[in-house]
N, C-alpha and C. Protein backbone atom coordinates (compact mmCIF):
# COMPACT_ATOMS: atom_id res chain seq x y z
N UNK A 1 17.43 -1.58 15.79
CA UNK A 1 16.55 -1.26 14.70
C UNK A 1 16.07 0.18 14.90
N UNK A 2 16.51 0.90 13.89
CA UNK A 2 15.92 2.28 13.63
C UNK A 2 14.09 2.81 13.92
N UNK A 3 14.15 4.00 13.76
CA UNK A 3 12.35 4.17 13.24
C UNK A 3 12.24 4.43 12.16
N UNK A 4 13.20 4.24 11.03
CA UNK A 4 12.96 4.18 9.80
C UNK A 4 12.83 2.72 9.46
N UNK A 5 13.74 1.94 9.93
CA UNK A 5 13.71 0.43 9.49
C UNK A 5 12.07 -0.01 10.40
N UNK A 6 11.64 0.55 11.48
CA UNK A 6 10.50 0.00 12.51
C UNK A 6 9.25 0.69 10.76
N UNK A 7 9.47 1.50 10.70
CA UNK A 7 8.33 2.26 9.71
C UNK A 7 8.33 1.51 8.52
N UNK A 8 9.12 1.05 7.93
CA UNK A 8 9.13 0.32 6.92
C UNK A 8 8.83 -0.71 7.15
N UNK A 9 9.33 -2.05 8.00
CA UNK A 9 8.81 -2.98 8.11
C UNK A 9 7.25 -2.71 8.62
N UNK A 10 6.73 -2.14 9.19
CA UNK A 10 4.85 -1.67 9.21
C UNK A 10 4.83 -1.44 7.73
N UNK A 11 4.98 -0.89 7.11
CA UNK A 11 4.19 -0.28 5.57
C UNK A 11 4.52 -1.78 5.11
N UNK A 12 5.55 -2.51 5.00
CA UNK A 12 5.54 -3.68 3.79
C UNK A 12 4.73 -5.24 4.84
N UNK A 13 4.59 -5.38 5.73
CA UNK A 13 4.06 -5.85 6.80
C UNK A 13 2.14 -5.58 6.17
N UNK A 14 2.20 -4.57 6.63
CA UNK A 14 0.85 -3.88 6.03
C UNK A 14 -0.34 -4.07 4.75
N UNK A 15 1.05 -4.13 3.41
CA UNK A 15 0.90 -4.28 2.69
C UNK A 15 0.52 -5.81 1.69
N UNK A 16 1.55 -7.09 2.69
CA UNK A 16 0.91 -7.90 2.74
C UNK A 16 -0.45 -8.70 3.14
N UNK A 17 -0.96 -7.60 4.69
CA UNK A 17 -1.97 -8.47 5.36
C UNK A 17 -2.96 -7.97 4.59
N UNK A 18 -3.12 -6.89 3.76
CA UNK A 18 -4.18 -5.87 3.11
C UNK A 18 -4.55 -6.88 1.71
N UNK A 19 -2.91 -6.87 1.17
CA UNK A 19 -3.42 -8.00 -0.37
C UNK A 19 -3.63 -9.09 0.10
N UNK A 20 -3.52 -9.72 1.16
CA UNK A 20 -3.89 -10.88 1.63
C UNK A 20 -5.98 -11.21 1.76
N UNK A 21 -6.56 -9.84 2.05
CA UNK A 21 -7.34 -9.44 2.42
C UNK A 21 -8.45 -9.00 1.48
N UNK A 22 -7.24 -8.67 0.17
CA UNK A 22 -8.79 -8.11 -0.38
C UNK A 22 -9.63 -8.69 -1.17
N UNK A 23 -9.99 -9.95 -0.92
CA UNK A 23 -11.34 -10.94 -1.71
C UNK A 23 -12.56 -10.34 -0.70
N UNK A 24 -11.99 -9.94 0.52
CA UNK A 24 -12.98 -9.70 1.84
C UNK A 24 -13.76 -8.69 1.69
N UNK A 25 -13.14 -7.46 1.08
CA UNK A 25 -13.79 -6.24 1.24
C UNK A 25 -12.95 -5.48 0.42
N UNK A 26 -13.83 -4.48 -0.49
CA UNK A 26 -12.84 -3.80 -1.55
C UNK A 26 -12.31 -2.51 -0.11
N UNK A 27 -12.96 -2.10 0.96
CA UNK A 27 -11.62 -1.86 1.71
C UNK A 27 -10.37 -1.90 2.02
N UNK A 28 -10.36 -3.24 2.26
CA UNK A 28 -8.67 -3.94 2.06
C UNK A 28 -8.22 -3.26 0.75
N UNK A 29 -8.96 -2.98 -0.25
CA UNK A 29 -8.00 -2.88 -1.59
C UNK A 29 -7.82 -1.06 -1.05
N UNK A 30 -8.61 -0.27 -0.51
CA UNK A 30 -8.24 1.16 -0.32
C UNK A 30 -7.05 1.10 0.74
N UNK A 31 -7.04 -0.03 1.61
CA UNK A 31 -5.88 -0.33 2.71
C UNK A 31 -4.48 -0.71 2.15
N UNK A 32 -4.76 -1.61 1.26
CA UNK A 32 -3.52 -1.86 0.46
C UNK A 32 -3.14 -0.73 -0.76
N UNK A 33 -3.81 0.00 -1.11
CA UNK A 33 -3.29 1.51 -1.37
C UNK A 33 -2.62 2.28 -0.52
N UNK A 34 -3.01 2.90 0.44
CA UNK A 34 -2.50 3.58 1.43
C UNK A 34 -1.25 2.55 2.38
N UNK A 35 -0.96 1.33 2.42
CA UNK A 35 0.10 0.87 2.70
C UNK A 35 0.96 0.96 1.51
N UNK A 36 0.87 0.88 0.31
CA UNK A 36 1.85 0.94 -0.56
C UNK A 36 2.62 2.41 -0.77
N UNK A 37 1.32 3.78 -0.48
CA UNK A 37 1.62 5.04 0.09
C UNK A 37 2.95 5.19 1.15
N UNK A 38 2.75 4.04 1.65
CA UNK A 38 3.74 4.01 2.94
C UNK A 38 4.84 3.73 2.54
N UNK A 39 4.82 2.51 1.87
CA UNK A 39 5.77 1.81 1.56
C UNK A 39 7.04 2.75 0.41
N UNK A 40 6.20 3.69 -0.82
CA UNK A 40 6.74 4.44 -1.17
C UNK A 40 7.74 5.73 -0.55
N UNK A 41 6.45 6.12 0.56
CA UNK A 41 7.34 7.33 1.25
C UNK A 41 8.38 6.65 1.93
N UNK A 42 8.65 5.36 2.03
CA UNK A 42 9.84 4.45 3.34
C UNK A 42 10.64 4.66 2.20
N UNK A 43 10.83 4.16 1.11
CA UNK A 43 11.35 4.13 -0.32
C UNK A 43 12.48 5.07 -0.26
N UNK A 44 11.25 6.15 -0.54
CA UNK A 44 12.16 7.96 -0.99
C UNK A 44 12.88 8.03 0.37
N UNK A 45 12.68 7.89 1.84
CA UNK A 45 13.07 8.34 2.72
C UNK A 45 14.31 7.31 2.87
N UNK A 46 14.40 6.53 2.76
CA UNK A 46 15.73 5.48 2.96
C UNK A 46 16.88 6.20 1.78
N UNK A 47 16.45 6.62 0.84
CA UNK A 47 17.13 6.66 -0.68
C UNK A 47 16.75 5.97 -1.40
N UNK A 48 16.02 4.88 -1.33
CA UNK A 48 16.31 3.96 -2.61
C UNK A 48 15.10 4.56 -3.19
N UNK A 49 15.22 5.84 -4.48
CA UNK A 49 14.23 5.98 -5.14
C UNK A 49 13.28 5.10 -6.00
N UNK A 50 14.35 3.83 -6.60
CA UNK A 50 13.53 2.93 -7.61
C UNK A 50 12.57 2.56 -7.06
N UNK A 51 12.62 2.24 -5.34
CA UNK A 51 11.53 1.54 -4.86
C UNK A 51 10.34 2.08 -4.36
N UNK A 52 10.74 3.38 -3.54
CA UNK A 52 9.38 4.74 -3.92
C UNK A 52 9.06 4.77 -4.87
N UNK A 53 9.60 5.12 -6.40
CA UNK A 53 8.55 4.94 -6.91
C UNK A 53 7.91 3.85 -7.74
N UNK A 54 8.08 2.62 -7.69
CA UNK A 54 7.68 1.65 -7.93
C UNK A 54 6.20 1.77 -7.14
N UNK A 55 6.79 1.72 -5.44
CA UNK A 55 5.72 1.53 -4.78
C UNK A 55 4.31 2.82 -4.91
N UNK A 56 4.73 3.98 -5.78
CA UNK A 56 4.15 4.97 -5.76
C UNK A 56 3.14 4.77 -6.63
N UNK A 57 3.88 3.71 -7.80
CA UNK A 57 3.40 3.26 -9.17
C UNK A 57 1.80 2.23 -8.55
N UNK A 58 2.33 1.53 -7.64
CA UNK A 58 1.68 0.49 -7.22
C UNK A 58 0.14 0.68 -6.02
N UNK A 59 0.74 1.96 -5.87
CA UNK A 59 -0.70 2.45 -4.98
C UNK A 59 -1.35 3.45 -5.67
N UNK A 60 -1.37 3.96 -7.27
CA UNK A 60 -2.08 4.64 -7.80
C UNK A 60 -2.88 3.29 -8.36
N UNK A 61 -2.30 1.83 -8.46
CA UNK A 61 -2.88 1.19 -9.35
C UNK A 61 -4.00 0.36 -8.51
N UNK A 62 -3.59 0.45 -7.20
CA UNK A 62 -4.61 -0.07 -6.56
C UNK A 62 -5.85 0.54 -5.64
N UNK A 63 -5.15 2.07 -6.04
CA UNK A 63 -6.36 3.29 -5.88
C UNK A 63 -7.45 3.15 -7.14
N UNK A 64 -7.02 3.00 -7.97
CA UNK A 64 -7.47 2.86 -9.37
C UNK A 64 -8.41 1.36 -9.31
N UNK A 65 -7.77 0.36 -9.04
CA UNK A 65 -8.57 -0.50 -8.86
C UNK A 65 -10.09 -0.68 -7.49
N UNK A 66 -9.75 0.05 -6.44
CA UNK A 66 -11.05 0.27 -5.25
C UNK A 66 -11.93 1.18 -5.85
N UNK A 67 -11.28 1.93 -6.72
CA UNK A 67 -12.75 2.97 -7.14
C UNK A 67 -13.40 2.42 -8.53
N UNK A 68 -12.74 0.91 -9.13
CA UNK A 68 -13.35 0.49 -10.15
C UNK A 68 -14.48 -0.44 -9.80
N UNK A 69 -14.13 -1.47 -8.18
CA UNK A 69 -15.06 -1.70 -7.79
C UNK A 69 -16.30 -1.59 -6.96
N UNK A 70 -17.45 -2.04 -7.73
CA UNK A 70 -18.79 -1.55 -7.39
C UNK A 70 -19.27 -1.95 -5.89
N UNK A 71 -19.88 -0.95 -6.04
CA UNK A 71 -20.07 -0.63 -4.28
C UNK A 71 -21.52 -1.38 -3.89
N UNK A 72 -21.24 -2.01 -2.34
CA UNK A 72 -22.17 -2.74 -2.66
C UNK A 72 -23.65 -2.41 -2.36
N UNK A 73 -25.04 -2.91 -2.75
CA UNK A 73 -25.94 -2.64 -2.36
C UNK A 73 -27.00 -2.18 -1.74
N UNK A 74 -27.31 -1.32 -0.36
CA UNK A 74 -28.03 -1.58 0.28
C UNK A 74 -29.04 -1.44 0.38
């Protein structure tokens, strides 16, 4: 196993334990942004562009979604 195939399996690895995660803390949802970041750059860097940018698609939407939710109290 490569360090491209080791890097990729971390970003999509990542990306599950984060959406797994984010009822917990809208953190997880800035974590599962920045793993999908990952997951995109593994994407472009393998070749398979459809899936960079899918995944590129998919961490603006969940950047988009951590800064929609409200922050909490203290």
């Amino acid at each position: 196993m490569d360090a491209l195939t080791l890097f990729g399996l971390f970003a999509v690895t990542a990306m599950l334990v984060c959406y797994t995660l984010e009822d917990r803390s809208r953190w997880y949802v800035l974590a599962f942004a920045g793993a999908c970041g990952l997951g995109s750059l593994y994407g472009f860097l393998q070749g398979a562009w459809p899936f960079g940018l899918v995944e590129a698609i998919w961490a603006g939407v969940a950047l988009r979604k951590w800064l929609l939710i409200p922050r909490a109290s203290a």
